[in-house]
Every structure is written in structure tokens, then in C-alpha cells.
C-alpha atoms as a PDB file:
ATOM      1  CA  UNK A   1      58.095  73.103  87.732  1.00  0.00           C
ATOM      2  CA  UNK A   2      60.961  71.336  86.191  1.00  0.00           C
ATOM      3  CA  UNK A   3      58.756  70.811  82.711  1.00  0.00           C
ATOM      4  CA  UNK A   4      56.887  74.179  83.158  1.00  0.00           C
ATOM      5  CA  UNK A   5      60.244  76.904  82.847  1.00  0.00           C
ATOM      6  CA  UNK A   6      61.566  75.234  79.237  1.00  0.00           C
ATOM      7  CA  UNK A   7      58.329  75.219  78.254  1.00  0.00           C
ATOM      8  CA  UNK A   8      58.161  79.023  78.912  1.00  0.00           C
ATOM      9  CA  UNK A   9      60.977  79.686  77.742  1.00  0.00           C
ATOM     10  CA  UNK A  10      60.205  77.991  74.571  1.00  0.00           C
ATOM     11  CA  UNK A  11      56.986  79.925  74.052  1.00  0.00           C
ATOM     12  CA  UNK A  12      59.122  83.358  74.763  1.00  0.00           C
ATOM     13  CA  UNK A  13      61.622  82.333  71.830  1.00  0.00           C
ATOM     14  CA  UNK A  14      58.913  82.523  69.617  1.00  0.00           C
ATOM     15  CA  UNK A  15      59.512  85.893  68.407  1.00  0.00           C
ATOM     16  CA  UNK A  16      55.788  86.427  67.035  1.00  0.00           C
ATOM     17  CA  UNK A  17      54.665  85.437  70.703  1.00  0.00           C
ATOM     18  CA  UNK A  18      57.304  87.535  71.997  1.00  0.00           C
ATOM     19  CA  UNK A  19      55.722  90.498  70.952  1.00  0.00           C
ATOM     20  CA  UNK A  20      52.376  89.533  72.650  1.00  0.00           C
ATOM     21  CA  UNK A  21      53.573  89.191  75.271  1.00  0.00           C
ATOM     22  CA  UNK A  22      55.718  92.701  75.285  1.00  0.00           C
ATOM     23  CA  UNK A  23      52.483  94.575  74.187  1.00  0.00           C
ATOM     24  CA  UNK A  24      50.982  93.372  77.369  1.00  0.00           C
ATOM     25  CA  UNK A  25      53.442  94.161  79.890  1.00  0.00           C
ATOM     26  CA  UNK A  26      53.749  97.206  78.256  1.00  0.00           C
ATOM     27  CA  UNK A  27      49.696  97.474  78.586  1.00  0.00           C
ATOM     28  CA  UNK A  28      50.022  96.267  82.294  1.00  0.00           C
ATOM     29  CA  UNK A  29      47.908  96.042  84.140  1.00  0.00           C
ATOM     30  CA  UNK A  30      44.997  96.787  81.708  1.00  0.00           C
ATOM     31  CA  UNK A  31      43.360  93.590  80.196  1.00  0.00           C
ATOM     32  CA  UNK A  32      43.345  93.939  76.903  1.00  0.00           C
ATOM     33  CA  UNK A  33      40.686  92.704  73.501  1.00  0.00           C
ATOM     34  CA  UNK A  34      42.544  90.202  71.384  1.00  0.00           C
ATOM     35  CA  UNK A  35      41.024  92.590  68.678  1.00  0.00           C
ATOM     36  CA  UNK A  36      43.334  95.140  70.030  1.00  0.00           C
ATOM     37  CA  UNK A  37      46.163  93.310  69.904  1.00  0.00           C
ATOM     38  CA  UNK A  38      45.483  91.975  66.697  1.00  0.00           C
ATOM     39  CA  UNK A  39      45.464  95.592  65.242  1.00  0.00           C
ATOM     40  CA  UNK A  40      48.336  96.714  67.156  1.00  0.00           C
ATOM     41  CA  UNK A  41      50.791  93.608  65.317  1.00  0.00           C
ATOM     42  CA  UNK A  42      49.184  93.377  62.031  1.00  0.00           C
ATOM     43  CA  UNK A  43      48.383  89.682  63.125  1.00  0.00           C
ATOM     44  CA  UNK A  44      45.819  87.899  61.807  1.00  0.00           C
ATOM     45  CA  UNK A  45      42.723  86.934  64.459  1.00  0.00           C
ATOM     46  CA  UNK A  46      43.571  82.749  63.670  1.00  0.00           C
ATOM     47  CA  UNK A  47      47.302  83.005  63.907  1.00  0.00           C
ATOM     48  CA  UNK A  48      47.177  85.742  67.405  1.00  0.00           C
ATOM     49  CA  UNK A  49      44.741  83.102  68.739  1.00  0.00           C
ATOM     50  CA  UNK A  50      47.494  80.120  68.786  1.00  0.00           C
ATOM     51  CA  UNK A  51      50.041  82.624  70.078  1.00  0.00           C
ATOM     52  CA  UNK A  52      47.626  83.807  72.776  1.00  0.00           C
ATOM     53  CA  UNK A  53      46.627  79.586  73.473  1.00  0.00           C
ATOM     54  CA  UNK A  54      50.632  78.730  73.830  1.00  0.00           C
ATOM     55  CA  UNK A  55      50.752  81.586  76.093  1.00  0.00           C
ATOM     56  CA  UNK A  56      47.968  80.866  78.638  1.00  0.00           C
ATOM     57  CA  UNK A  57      49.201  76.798  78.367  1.00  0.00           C
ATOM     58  CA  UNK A  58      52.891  78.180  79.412  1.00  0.00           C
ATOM     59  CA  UNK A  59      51.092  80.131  82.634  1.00  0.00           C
ATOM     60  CA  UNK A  60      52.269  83.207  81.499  1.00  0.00           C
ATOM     61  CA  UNK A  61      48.689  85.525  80.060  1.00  0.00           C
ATOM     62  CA  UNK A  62      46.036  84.633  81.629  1.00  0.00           C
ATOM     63  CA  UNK A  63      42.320  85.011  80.166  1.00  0.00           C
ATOM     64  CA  UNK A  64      38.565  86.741  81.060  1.00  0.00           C
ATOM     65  CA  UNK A  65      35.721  86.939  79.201  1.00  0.00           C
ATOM     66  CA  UNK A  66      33.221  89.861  79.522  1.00  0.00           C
ATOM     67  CA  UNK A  67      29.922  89.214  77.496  1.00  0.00           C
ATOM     68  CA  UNK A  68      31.073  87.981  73.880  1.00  0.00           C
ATOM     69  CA  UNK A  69      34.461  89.989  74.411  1.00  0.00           C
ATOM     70  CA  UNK A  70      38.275  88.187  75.983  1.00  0.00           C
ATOM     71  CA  UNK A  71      40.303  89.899  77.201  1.00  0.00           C
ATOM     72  CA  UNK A  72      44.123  89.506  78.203  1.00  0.00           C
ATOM     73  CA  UNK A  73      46.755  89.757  80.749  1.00  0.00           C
ATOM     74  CA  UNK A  74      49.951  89.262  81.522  1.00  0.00           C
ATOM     75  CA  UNK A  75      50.402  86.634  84.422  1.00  0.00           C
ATOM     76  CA  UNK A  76      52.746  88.421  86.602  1.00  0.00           C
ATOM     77  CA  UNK A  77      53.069  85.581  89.162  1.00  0.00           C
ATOM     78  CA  UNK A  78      53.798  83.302  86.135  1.00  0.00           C
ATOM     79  CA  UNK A  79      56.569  85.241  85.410  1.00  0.00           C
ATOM     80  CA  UNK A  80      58.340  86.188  88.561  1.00  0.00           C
ATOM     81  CA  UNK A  81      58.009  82.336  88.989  1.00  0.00           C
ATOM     82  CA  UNK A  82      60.245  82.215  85.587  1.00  0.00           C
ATOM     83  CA  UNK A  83      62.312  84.688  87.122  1.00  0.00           C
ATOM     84  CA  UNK A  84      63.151  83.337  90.196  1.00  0.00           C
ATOM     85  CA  UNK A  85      63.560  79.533  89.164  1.00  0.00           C
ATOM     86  CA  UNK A  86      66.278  80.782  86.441  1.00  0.00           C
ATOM     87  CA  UNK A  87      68.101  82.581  89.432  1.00  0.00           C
ATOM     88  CA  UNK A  88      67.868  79.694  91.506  1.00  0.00           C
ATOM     89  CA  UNK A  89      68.557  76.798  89.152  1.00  0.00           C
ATOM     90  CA  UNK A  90      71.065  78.616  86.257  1.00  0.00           C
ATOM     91  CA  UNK A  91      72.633  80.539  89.104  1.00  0.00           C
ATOM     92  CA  UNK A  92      72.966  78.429  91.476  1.00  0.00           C
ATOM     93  CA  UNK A  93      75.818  79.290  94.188  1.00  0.00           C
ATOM     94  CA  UNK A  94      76.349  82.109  92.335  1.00  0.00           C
ATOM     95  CA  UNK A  95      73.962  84.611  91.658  1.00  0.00           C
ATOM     96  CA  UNK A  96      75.734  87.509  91.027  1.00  0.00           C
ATOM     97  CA  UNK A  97      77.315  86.151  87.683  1.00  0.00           C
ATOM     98  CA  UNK A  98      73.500  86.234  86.619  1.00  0.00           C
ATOM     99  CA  UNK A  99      72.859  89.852  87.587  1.00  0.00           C
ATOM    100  CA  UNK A 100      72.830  92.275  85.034  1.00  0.00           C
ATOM    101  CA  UNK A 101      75.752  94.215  84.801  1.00  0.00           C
ATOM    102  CA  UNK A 102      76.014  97.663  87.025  1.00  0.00           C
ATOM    103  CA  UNK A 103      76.341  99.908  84.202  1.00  0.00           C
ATOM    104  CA  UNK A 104      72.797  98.959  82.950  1.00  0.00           C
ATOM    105  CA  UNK A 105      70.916  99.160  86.257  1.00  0.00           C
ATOM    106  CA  UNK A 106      69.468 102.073  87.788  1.00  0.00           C
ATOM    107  CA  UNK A 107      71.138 103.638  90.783  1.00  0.00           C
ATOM    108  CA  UNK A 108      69.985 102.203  94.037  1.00  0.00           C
ATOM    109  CA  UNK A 109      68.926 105.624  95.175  1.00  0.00           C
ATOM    110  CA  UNK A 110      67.611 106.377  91.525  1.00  0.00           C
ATOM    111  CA  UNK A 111      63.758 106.413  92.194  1.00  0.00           C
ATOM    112  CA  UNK A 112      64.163 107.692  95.425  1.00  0.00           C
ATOM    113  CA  UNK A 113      66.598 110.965  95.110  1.00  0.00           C
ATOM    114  CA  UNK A 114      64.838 113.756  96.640  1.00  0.00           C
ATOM    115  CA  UNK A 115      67.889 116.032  95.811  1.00  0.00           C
ATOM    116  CA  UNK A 116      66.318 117.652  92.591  1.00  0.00           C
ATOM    117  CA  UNK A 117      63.496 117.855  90.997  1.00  0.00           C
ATOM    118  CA  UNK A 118      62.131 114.080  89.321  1.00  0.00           C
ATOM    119  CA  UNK A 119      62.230 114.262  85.651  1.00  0.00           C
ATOM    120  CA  UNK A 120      58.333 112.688  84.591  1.00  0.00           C
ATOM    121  CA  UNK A 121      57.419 112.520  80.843  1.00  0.00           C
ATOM    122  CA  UNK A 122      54.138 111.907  79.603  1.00  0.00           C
ATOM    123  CA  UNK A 123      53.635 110.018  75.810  1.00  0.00           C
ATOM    124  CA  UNK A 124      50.673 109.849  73.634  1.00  0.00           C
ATOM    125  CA  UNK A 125      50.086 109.400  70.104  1.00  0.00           C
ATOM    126  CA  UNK A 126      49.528 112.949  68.904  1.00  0.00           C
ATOM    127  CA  UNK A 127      50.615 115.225  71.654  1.00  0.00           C
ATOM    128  CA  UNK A 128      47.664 117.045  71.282  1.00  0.00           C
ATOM    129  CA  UNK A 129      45.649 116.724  74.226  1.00  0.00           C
ATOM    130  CA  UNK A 130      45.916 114.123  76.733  1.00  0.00           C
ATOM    131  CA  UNK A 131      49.608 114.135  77.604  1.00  0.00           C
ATOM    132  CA  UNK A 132      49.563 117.784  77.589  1.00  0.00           C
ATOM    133  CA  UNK A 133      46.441 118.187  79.877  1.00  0.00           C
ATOM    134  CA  UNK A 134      49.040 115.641  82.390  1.00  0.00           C
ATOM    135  CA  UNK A 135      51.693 117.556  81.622  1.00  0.00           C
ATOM    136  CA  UNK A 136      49.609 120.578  82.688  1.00  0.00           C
ATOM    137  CA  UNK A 137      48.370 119.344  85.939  1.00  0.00           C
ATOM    138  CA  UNK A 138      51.698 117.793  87.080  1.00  0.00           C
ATOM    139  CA  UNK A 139      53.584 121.087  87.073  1.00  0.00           C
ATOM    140  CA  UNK A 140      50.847 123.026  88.494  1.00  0.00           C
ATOM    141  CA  UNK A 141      50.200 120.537  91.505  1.00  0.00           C
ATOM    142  CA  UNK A 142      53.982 119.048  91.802  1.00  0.00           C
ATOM    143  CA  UNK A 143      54.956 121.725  94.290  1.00  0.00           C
ATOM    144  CA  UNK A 144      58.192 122.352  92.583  1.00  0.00           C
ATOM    145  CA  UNK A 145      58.978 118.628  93.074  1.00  0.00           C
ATOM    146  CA  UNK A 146      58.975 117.760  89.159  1.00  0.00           C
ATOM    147  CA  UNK A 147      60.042 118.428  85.764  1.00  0.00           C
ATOM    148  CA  UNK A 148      57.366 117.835  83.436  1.00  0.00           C
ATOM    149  CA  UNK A 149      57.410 116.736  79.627  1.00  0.00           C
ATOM    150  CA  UNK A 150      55.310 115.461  77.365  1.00  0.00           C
ATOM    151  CA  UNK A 151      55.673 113.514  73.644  1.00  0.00           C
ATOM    152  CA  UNK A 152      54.131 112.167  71.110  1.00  0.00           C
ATOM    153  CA  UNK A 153      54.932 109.216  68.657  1.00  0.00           C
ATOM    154  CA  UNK A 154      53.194 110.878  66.096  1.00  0.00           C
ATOM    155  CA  UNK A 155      52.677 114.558  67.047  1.00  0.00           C
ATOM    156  CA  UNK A 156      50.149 116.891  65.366  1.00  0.00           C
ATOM    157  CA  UNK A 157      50.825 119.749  64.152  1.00  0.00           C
ATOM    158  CA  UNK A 158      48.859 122.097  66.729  1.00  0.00           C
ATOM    159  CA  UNK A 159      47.516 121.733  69.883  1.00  0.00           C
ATOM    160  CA  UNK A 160      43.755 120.524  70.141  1.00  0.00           C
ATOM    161  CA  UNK A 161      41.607 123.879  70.630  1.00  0.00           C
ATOM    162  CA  UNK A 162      39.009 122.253  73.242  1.00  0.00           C
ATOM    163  CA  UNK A 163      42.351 120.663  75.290  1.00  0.00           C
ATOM    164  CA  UNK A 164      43.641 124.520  75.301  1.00  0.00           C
ATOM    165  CA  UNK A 165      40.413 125.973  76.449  1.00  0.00           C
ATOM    166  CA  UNK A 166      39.624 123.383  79.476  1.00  0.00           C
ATOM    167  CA  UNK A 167      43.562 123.861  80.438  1.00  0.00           C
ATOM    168  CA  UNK A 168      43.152 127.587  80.177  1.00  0.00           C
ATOM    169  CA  UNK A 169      39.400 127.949  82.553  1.00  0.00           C
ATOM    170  CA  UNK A 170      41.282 125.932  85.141  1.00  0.00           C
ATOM    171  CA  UNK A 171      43.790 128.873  85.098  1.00  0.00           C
ATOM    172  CA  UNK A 172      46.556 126.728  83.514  1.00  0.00           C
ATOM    173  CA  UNK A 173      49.891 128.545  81.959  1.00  0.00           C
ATOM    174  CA  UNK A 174      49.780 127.611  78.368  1.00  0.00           C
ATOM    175  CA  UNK A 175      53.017 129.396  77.651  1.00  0.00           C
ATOM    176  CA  UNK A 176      55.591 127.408  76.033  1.00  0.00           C
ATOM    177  CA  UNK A 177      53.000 124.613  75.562  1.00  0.00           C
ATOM    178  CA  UNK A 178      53.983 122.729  72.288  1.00  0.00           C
ATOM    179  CA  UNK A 179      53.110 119.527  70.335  1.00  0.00           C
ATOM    180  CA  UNK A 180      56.585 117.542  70.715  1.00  0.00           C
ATOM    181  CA  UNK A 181      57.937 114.295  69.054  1.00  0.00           C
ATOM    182  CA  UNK A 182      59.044 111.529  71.233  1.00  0.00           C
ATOM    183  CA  UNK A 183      62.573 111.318  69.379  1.00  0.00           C
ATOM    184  CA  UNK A 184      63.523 114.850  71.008  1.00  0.00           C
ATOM    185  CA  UNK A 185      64.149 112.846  74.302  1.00  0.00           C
ATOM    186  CA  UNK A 186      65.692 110.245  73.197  1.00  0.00           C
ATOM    187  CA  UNK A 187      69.687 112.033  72.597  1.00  0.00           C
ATOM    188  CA  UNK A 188      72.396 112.483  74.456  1.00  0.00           C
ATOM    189  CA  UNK A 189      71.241 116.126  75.975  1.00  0.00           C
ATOM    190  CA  UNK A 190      67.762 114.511  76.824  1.00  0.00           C
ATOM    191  CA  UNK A 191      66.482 114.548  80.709  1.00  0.00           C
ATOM    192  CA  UNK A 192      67.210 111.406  82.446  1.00  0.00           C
ATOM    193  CA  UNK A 193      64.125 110.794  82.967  1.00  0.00           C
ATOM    194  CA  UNK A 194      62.562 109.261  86.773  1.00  0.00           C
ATOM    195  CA  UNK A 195      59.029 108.202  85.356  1.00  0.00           C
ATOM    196  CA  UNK A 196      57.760 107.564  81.976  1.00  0.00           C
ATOM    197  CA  UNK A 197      53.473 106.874  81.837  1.00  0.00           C
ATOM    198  CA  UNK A 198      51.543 106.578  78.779  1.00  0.00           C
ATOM    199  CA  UNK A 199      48.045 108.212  78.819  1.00  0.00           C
ATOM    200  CA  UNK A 200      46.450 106.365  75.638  1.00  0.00           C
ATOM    201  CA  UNK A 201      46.842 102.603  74.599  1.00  0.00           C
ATOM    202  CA  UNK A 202      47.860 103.175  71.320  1.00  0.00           C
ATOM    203  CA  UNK A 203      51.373 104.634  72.232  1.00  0.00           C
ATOM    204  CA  UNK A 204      51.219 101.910  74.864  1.00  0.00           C
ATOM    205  CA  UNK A 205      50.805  99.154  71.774  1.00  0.00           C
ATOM    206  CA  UNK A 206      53.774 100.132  70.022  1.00  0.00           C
ATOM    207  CA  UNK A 207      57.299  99.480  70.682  1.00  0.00           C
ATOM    208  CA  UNK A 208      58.975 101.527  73.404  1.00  0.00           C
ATOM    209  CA  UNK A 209      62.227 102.451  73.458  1.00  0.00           C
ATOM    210  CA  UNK A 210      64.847 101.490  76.107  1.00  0.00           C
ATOM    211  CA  UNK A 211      65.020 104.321  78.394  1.00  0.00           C
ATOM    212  CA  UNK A 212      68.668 104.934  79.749  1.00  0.00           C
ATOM    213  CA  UNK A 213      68.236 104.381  83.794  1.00  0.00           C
ATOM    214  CA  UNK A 214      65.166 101.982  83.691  1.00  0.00           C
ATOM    215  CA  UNK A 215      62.900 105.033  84.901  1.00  0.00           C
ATOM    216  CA  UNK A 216      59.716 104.426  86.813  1.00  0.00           C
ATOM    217  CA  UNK A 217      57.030 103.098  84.056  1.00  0.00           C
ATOM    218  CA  UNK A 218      53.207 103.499  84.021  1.00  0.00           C
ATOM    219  CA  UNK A 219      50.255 102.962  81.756  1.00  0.00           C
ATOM    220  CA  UNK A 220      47.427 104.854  82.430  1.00  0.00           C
ATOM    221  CA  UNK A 221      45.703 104.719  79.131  1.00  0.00           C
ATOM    222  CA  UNK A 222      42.509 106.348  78.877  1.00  0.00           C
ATOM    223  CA  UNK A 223      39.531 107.135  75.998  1.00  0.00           C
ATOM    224  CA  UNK A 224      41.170 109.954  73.680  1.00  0.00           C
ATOM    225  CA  UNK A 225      38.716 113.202  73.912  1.00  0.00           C
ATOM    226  CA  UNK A 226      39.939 114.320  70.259  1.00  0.00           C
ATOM    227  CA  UNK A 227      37.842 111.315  68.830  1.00  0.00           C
ATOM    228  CA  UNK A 228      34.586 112.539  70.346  1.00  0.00           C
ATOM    229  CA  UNK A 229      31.722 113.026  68.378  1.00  0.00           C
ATOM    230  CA  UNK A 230      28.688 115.177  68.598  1.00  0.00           C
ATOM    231  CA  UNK A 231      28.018 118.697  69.380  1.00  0.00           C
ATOM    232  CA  UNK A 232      30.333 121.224  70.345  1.00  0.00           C
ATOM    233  CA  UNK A 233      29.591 121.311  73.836  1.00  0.00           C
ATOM    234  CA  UNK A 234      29.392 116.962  73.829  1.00  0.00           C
ATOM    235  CA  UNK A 235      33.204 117.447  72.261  1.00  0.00           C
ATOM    236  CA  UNK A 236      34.005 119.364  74.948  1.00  0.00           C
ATOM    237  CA  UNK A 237      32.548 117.673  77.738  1.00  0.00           C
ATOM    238  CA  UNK A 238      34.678 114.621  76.350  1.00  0.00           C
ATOM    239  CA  UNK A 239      38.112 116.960  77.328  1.00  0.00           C
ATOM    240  CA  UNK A 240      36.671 118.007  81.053  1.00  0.00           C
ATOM    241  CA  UNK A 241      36.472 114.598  81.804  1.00  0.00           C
ATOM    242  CA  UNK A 242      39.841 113.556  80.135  1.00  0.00           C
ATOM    243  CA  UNK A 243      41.441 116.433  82.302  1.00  0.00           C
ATOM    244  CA  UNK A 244      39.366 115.258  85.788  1.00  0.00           C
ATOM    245  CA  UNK A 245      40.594 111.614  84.951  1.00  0.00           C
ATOM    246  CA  UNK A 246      44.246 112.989  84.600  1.00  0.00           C
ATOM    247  CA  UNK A 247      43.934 114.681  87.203  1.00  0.00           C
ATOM    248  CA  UNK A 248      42.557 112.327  90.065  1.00  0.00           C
ATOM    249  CA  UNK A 249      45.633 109.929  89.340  1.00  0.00           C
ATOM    250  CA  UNK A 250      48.159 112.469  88.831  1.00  0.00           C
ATOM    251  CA  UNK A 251      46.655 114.001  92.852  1.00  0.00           C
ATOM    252  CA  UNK A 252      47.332 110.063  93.906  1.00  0.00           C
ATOM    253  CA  UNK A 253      50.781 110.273  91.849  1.00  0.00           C
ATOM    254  CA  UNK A 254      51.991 113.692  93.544  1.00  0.00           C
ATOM    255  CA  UNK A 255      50.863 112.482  97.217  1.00  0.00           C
ATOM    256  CA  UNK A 256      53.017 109.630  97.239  1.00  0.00           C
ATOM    257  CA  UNK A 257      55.954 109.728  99.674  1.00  0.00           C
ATOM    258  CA  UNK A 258      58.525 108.829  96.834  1.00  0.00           C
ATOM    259  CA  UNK A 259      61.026 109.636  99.152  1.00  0.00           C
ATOM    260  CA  UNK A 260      60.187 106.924 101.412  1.00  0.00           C
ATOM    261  CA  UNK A 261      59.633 104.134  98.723  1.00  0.00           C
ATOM    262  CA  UNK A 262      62.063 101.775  97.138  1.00  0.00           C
ATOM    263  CA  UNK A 263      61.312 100.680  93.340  1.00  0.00           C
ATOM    264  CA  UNK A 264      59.257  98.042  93.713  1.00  0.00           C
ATOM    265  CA  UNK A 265      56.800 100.041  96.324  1.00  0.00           C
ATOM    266  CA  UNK A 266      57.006 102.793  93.405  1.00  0.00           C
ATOM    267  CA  UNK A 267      55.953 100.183  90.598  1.00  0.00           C
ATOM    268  CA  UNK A 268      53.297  98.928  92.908  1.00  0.00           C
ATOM    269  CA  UNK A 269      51.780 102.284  93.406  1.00  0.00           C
ATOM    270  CA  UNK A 270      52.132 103.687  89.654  1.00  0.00           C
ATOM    271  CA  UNK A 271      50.252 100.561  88.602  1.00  0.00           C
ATOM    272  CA  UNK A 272      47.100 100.621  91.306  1.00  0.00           C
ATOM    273  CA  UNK A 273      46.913 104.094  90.664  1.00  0.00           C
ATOM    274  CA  UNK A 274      45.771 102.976  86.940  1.00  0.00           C
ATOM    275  CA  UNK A 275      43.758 100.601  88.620  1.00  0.00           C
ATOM    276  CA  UNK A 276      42.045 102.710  91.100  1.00  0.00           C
ATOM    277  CA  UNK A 277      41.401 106.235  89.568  1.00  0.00           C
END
């Protein structure tokens, strides 16, 4: 162990490798193609394959193969490992000169404050479709219990026609419904927001920013229904299932006794229910 935390370390101050390693927690816990990644960083295949190799040797991404395709992961055991010897060892005797400081951590009670309404935004690239169909089904199903945004980091212009007719048959209220870019919740006046989940990988891929009261984070990226091809009703069977995919993990999301569960529970459950649903 004494060898293994410089060497991570060293591989983190990398900040090429950095960045892979960012793009996957941010992607956690999907697995995700190098090919993917590759794209994402405008890395070349060669060069992302030595950052990915340093990576694995350091114990933090770990590696599976599914036919001809690899796919990665951040090693989360690698890194709490990190974590904990750099509390232990830098901090020693004296851990709380190592915390961060109180100003920039959320409030004990943050993720767990059943005094008003949770404030839950929902990012994708365009705005269009997926993280409005969320944003949709979380208000209607939330009891009251939420207030529900969504984003995009590069809205359209409109709102996809199929995503407006499957919200509409399910007896949705499309008033008000609007595409939205991510930078109007980023200012001063913005919600302070309690969970932030992105519904498609490419929002996932790029860089976040730093949300002010470490909200709540999820990924639950999923196949983007505007890309469908084929007939009209093939296009639109592509939207019913985005919205019945939404909506299975947003049902798992609303059922959870938040109330109840501390931040870490809260992580833990965010991230199965992309595993699960």
C-alpha cells in the first residue's frame, strides 16, 4: 500500500488521465467503450489506450471485455482506498485540518430536509425529449414532494413532436414546457438544487459544472429516441419506450424514503436505480 497511493496519485496528476478518469465517475456506474471515451476527449485510440493501461496498473478503472468490445469503469474500492489512506497517513492525529472547509460542504441535513419541496433537475444534450419526458413524470408522480427542471447543454430550438405527443396520451400538462439551456441554472437566482441526473451519456461525457451544495448526482443515461430511424410509427415506438424507461426509475426514485436516508444511502440508491431499471 505504501508504493500503491504515490503511484495513484501520480497517474491522477496527469491531467490527460485526469480527465478519464472524471468522464467515468461522471459516467458511474455505466461501463463505458474506450471508443466512447475517445470521442468524448478528442483523444486519439493509441494515446487513450496508455492513459486507460496507467489507470488499471494504479487500481483505479478496472476493465471487461464483451465480444470484440472493452469496456471501462471506475474502481470505486480503488479509490475510497486512496481516500482513506490520505486521511489516515497525511492526517494523521488530526483529521479535521484535512476536511474540507464548512462553507463548501453540504448541510448535514441537506439531502434529507423534508421541510420543502427537493429541487431535482434533469440534463440532456438537446432538451428536447428525454429530460423533458423525466421532467414530466417527476412532477406528475412526486406527490407535491419536488420541484422539477430540466436543461440542456445544447438545447434545440423546439420541443421534439413525437416526445410531446407520448407526454400528452399519458395525460401529461405540457403547459409551460420549454427547451432550456443549462446556463439558466447556473446564477445567483438559480434553485439550489437537491439532485442533479443526466438521462443521455453525451451530457454525461462532458464537463459538469460544480454545483453549489454538492446536490445528490445520478447518471441514468439511456438510447436517445430523437435518433431513431424508420417509419413513423418505429420513431415513435422509440419515445414510448424512452418515457416507460424514465419512468420505471423515476417510480423507484419517488418511492424512496429520502427522509430516512443519509447521503451515502441516497448515492447508493440513485446509482442501483441506473443499474436496476
Amino acid at each position: 500500500m505504501e508504493q500503491v497511493i504515490p503511484l495513484r496519485l501520480s497517474v491522477l496528476g496527469h491531467p490527460q488521465r485526469l480527465a478519464v478518469f472524471r468522464l467515468l465517475m461522471r459516467r458511474f456506474p455505466d461501463r463505458v467503450p474506450a471508443g466512447e471515451i475517445s470521442t468524448a476527449l478528442d483523444v486519439k485510440p493509441s494515446t487513450l489506450s496508455s492513459y486507460l493501461s496507467a489507470l488499471m496498473q494504479a487500481g483505479l478503472v478496472t476493465q471487461t471485455r464483451e465480444g470484440t468490445w472493452l469496456y471501462y469503469q471506475v474502481d470505486m474500492g480503488g479509490m475510497r482506498e486512496t481516500l482513506d489512506a490520505l486521511m489516515r497517513d497525511c492526517c494523521r492525529g488530526r483529521p479535521e485540518l484535512c476536511l474540507p472547509s464548512p462553507s463548501s460542504l453540504p448541510k448535514p441535513d441537506k439531502a434529507t430536509m423534508p421541510s420543502r419541496p427537493y429541487n431535482v433537475l434533469f440534463i440532456c444534450t438537446g432538451n428536447s425529449a428525454r429530460s423533458i419526458i423525466a421532467e414530466c413524470l417527476l412532477r406528475s408522480v412526486g406527490g407535491g414532494r419536488f420541484d422539477v427542471y430540466s436543461a440542456g447543454t445544447l438545447p434545440s430550438s423546439r420541443l421534439n413532436p413525437f416526445a410531446l405527443e407520448v407526454l400528452r396520451s399519458k395525460g401529461h400538462d405540457l403547459s409551460g414546457l420549454r427547451a432550456k439551456n443549462l446556463g439558466e441554472f447556473m446564477g445567483a437566482d438559480a434553485p439550489r438544487f437537491d439532485f442533479v441526473f443526466t438521462v443521455c451519456d453525451q451530457a454525461a461525457n462532458e464537463e459538469c459544472p460544480t454545483w453549489e451544495g454538492q446536490p445528490i448526482s445520478g447518471h441514468w443515461g439511456m438510447p436517445d429516441p430523437v435518433k431513431a430511424e424508420g417509419t413513423e410509427a418505429e420513431r415513435g415506438l422509440a419515445f414510448q419506450q424512452a418515457y416507460g424507461t424514465l419512468k420505471n426509475r423515476i417510480l423507484a426514485f419517488a418511492a424512496l424514503p429520502l427522509a430516512e436516508l443519509d447521503r451515502i444511502s441516497l448515492q447508493n440508491a440513485v446509482d442501483d436505480i441506473a443499474r436496476n431499471h
